[in-house]
Protein backbone atom coordinates (compact mmCIF):
# COMPACT_ATOMS: atom_id res chain seq x y z
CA UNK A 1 10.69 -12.96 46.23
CA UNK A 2 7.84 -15.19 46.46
CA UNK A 3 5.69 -13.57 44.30
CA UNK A 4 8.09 -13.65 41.29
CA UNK A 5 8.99 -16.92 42.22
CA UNK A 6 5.07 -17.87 41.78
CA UNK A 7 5.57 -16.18 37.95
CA UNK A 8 8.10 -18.30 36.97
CA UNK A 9 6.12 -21.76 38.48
CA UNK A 10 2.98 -20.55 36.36
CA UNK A 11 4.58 -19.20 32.89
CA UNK A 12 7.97 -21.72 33.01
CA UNK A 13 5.68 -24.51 32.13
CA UNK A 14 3.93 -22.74 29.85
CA UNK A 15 6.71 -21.46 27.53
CA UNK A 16 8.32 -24.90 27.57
CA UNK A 17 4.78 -26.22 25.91
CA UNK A 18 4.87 -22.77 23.56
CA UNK A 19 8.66 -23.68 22.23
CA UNK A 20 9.71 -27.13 22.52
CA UNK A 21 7.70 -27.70 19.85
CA UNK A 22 9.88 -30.89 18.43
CA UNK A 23 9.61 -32.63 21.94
CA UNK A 24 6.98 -35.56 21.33
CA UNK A 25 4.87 -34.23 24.52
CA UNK A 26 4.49 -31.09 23.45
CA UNK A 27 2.82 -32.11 20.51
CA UNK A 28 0.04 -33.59 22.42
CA UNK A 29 -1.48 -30.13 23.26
CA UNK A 30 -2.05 -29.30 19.95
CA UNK A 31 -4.33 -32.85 18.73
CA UNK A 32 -7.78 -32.19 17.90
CA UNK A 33 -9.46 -34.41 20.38
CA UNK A 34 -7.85 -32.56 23.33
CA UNK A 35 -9.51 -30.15 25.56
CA UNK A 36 -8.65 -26.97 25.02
CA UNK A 37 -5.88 -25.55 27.64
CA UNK A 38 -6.95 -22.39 29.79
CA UNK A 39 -4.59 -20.33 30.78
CA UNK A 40 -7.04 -17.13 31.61
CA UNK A 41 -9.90 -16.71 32.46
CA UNK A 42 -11.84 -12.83 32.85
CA UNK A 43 -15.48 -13.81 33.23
CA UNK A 44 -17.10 -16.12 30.65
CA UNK A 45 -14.07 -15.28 28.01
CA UNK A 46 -11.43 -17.62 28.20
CA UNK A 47 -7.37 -17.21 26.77
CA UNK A 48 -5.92 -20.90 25.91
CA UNK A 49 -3.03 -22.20 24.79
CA UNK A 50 -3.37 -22.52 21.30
CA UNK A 51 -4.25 -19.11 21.36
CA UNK A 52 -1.00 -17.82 22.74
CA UNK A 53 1.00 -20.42 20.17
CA UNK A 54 -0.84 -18.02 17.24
CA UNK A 55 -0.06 -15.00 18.24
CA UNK A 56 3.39 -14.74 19.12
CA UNK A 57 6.59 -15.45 17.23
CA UNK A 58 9.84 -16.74 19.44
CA UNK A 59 12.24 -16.83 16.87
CA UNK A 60 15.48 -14.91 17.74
CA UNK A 61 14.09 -14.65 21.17
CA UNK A 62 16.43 -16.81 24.08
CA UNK A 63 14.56 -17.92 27.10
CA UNK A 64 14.44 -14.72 29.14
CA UNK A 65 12.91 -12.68 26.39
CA UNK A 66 10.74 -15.33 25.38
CA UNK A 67 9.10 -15.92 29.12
CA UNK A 68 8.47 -12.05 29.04
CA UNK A 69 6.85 -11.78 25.67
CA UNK A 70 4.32 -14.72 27.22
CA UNK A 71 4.13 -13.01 30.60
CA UNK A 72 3.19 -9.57 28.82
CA UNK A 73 0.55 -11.21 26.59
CA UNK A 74 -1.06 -12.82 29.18
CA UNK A 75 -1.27 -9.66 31.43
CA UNK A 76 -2.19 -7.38 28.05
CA UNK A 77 -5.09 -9.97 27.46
CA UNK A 78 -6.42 -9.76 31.13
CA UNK A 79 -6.09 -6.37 31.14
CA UNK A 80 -8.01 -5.10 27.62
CA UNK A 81 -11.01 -7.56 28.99
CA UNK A 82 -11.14 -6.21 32.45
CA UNK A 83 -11.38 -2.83 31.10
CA UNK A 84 -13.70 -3.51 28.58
CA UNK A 85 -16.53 -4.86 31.54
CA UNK A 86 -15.54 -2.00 33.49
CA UNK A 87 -15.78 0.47 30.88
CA UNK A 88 -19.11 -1.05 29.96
CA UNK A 89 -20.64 -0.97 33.20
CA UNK A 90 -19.48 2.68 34.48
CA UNK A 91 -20.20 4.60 30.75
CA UNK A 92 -23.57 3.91 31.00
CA UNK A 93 -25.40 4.82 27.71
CA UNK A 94 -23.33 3.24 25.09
CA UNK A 95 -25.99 3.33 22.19
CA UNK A 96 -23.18 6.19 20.19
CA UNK A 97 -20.72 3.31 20.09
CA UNK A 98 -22.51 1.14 18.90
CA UNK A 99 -23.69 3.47 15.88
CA UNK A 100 -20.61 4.20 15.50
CA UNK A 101 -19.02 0.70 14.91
CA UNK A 102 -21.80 -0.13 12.76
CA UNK A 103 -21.24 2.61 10.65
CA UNK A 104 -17.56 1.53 10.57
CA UNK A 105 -18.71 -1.92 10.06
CA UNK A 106 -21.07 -1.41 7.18
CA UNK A 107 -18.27 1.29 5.24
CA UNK A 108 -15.63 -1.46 5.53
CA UNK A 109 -17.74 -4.14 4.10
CA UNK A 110 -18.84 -1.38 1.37
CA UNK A 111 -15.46 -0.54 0.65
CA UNK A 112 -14.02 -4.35 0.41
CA UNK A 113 -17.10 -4.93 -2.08
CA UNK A 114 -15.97 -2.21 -4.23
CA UNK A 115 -12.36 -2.87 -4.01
CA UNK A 116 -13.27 -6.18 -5.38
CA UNK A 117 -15.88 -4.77 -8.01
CA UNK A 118 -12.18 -2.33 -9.14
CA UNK A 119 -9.74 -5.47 -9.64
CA UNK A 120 -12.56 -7.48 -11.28
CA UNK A 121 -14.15 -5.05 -14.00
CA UNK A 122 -11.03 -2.51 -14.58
CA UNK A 123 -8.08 -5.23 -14.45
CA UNK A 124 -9.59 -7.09 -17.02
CA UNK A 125 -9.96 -4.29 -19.49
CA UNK A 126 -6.47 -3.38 -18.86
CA UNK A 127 -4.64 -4.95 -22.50
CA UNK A 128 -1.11 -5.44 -22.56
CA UNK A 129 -1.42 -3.03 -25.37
CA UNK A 130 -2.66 0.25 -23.08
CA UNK A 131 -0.37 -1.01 -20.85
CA UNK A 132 2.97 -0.67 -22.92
CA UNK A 133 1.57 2.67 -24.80
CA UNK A 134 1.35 4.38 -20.81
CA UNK A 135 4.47 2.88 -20.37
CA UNK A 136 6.33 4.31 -23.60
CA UNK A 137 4.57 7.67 -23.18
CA UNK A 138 5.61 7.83 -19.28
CA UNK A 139 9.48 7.23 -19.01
CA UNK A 140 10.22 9.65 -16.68
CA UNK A 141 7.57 7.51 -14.02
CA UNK A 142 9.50 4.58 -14.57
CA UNK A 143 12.86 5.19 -13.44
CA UNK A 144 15.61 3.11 -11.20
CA UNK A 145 16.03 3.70 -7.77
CA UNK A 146 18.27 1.14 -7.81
CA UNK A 147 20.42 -1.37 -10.28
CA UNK A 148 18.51 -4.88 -10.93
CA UNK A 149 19.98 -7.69 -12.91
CA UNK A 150 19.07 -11.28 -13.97
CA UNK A 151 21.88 -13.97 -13.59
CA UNK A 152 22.62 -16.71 -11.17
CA UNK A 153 24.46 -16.51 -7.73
CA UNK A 154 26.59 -19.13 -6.33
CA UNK A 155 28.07 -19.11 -2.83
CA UNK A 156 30.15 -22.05 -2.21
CA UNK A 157 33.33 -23.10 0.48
CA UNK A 158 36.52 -21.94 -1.08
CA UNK A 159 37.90 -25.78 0.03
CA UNK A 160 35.25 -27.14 -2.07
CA UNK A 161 36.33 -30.02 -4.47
CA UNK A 162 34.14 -29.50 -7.22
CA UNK A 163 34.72 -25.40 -7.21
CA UNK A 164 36.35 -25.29 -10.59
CA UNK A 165 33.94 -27.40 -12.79
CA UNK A 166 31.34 -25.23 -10.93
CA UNK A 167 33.08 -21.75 -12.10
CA UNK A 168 33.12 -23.24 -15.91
CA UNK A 169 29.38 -23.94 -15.91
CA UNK A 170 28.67 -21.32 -14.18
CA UNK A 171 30.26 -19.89 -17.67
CA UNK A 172 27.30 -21.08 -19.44
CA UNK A 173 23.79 -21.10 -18.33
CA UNK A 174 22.40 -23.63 -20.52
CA UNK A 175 19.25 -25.41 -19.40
CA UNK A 176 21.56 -29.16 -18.78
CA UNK A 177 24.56 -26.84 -16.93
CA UNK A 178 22.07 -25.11 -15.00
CA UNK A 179 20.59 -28.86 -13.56
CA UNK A 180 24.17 -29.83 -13.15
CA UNK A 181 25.08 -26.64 -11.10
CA UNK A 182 21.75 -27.60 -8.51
CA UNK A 183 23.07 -31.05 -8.13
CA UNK A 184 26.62 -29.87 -7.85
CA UNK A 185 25.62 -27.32 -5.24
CA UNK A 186 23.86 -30.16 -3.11
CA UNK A 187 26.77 -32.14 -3.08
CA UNK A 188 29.32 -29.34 -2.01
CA UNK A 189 27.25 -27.51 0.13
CA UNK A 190 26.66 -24.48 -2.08
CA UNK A 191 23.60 -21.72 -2.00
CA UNK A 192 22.74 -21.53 -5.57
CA UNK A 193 19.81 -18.84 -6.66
CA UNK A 194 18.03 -19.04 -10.17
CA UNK A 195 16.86 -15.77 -12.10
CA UNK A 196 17.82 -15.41 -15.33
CA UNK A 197 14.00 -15.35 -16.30
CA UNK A 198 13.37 -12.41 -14.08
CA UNK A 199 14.74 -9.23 -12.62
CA UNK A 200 16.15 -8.80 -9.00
CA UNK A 201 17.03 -5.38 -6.84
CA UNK A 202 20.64 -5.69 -6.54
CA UNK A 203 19.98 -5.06 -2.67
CA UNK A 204 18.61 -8.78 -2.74
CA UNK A 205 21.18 -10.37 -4.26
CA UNK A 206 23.87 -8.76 -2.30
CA UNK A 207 21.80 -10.08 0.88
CA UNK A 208 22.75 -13.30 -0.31
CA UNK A 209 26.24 -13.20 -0.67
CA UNK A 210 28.83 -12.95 1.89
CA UNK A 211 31.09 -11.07 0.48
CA UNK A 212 30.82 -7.51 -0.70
CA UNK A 213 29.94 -7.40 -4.29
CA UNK A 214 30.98 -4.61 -6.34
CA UNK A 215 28.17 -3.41 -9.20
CA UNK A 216 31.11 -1.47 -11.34
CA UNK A 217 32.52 -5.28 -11.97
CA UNK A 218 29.09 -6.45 -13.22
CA UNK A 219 28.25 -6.82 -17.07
CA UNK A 220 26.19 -8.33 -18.86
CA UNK A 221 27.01 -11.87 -20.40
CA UNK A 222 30.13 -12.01 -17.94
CA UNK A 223 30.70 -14.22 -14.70
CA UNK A 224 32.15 -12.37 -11.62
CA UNK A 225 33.78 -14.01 -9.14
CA UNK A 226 34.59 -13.44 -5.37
CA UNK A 227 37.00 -15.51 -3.27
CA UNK A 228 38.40 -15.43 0.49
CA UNK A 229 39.59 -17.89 2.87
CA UNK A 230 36.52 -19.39 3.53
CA UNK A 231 33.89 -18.55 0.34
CA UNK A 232 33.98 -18.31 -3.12
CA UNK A 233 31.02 -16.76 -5.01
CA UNK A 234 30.30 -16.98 -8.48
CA UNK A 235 27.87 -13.84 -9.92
CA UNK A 236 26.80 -15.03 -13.46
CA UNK A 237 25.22 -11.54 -14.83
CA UNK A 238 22.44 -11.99 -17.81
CA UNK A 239 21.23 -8.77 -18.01
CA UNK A 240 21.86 -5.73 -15.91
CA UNK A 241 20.15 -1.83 -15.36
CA UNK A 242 22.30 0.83 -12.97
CA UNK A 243 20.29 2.73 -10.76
CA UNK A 244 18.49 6.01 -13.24
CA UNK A 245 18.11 3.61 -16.46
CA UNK A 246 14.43 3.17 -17.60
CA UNK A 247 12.59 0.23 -15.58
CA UNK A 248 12.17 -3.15 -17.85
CA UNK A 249 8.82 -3.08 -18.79
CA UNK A 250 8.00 -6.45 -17.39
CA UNK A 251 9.36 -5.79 -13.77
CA UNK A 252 7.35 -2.15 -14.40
CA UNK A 253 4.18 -4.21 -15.16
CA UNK A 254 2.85 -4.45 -11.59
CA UNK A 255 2.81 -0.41 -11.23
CA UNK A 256 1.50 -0.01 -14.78
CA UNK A 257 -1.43 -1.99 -13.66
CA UNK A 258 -1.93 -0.09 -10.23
CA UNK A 259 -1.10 2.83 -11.38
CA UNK A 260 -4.30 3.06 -14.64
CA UNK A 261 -6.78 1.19 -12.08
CA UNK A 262 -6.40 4.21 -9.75
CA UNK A 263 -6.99 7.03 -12.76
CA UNK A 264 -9.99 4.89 -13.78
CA UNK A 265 -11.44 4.02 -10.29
CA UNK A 266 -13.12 7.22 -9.34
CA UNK A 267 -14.92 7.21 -12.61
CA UNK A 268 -16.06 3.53 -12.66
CA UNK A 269 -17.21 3.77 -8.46
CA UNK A 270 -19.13 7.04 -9.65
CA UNK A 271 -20.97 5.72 -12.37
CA UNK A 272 -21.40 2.39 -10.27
CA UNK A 273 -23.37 4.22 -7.86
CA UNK A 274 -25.39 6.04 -9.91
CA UNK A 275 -26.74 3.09 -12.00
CA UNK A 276 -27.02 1.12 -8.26
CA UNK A 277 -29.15 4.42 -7.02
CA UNK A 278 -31.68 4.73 -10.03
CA UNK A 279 -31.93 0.94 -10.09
CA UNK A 280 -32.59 0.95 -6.40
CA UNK A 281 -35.36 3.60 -7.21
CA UNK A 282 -36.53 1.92 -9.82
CA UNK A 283 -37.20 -1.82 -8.57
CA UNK A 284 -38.75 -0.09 -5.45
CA UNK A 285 -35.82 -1.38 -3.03
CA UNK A 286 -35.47 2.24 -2.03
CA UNK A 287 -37.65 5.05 -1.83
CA UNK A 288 -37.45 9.02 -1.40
CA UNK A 289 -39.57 11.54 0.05
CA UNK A 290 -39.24 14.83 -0.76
């Protein structure tokens, strides 16, 4: 009992200064000109405050759960460092590890350098021309997994007063209704998402609204509308694929891109080397004995 008794004296504290983060005192620990808060210590490596704060996320969490997550990281962090000196000083020889992480250190920096070489020399030779001809001679790559549409989605109170001028405008999604519709929405409390410009999984939308929306009601150029008790949503559809139709080119555009880098990687990392090993040669910045 008096052991976890001393837990909660040493990590209550702390999780108050982790998650009250709108008290005024708590934001004291976090000012520049502070020292730095310990909170472990395994030889000359310290764990502080600020680091916990970074690392771990206490949304959804309630007090209990939160206190735990703290605890854990704390014990997790003594525990990896105390096993890293012990490891160290009972394993002896340790020259293969550290061969080894070089080696993993100097193909990761390779790699990143010729991932970045790939997006910079191949993505700009990419036209919007050989883009649309892959896409025209590749339909059957390009399919829906699932419906998208562009339109607007209002979810207001069913009580609200201004609910019928905001159905007619919903009507028409000219540039002046749409502002009207934002600054109607502020006033009567209504969720109001934009994207007639650009194409949204159905999934997403129907995250958004609270009641069940139906895609055999949707067409395009038409408003649907959804009422209970409580909420009334508006579904303004502008243009709308089912699930199997071709992909709109412009939502397809990202995989296009992704998809003609990849067949002309390998080729342009091949002939990269070579010119980088004959130049190499050449300048005298490598040399071969055989």
């Amino acid at each position: 009992m008096v052991k976890k008794y001393k837990w909660f004296v040493v990590v209550f504290p702390l999780w108050l200064m982790l998650v009250s983060c709108d008290a005024d005192i708590n934001w004291r620990f976090w000012e520049k000109d502070e020292p730095k808060n310990v909170i472990a210590v395994v030889g000359e490596q310290s764990l502080y405050l600020e680091d916990i704060k970074k690392s771990l996320n206490f949304e959804g969490l309630d007090d209990g759960d939160s206190l735990l997550m703290v605890d854990n990281f704390i014990k997790d962090w003594i525990v990896s460092r105390l096993l890293y000196d012990k490891a160290t000083a009972e394993l002896g020889n340790l020259h293969y590890v550290d061969s080894l992480v070089e080696n993993y250190r100097r193909s990761l920096v390779a790699y990143e350098y010729e991932l970045q070489l790939v997006n910079e020399h191949l993505g700009d030779k990419l036209s919007e021309e050989k883009m649309k001809e892959f896409y025209k001679e590749n339909p059957q790559v390009f399919g829906l997994t699932e419906s998208l549409m562009k339109g607007m989605l209002l979810v207001a109170y069913s009580n609200a007063p201004d609910l019928h001028v905001l159905e007619s405008l919903m009507l028409n999604p000219s540039e002046d209704n749409i502002d009207l519709i934002a600054s109607l929405s502020v006033k009567n409390a209504a969720k109001f998402d934009y994207f007639v410009d650009s194409w949204v999984p159905i999934s997403e939308v129907k995250k958004n609204s609270p009641l069940m929306i139906t895609e055999k009601k949707l067409q395009n150029g038409k408003l649907c509308t959804l009422a209970d008790s409580v909420h009334t949503v508006f579904l303004f559809v502008n243009e709308y694929k089912e699930a199997g139709d071709l992909q709109p080119y412009e939502y397809a555009k990202n995989r296009i891109r992704s998809i003609l880098m990849e067949q002309n990687k390998n080729e342009f990392l091949l002939n990269f080397r070579r010119n980088l090993y004959e130049s190499g040669i050449k300048k005298g910045d490598a040399k071969r004995f055989n």
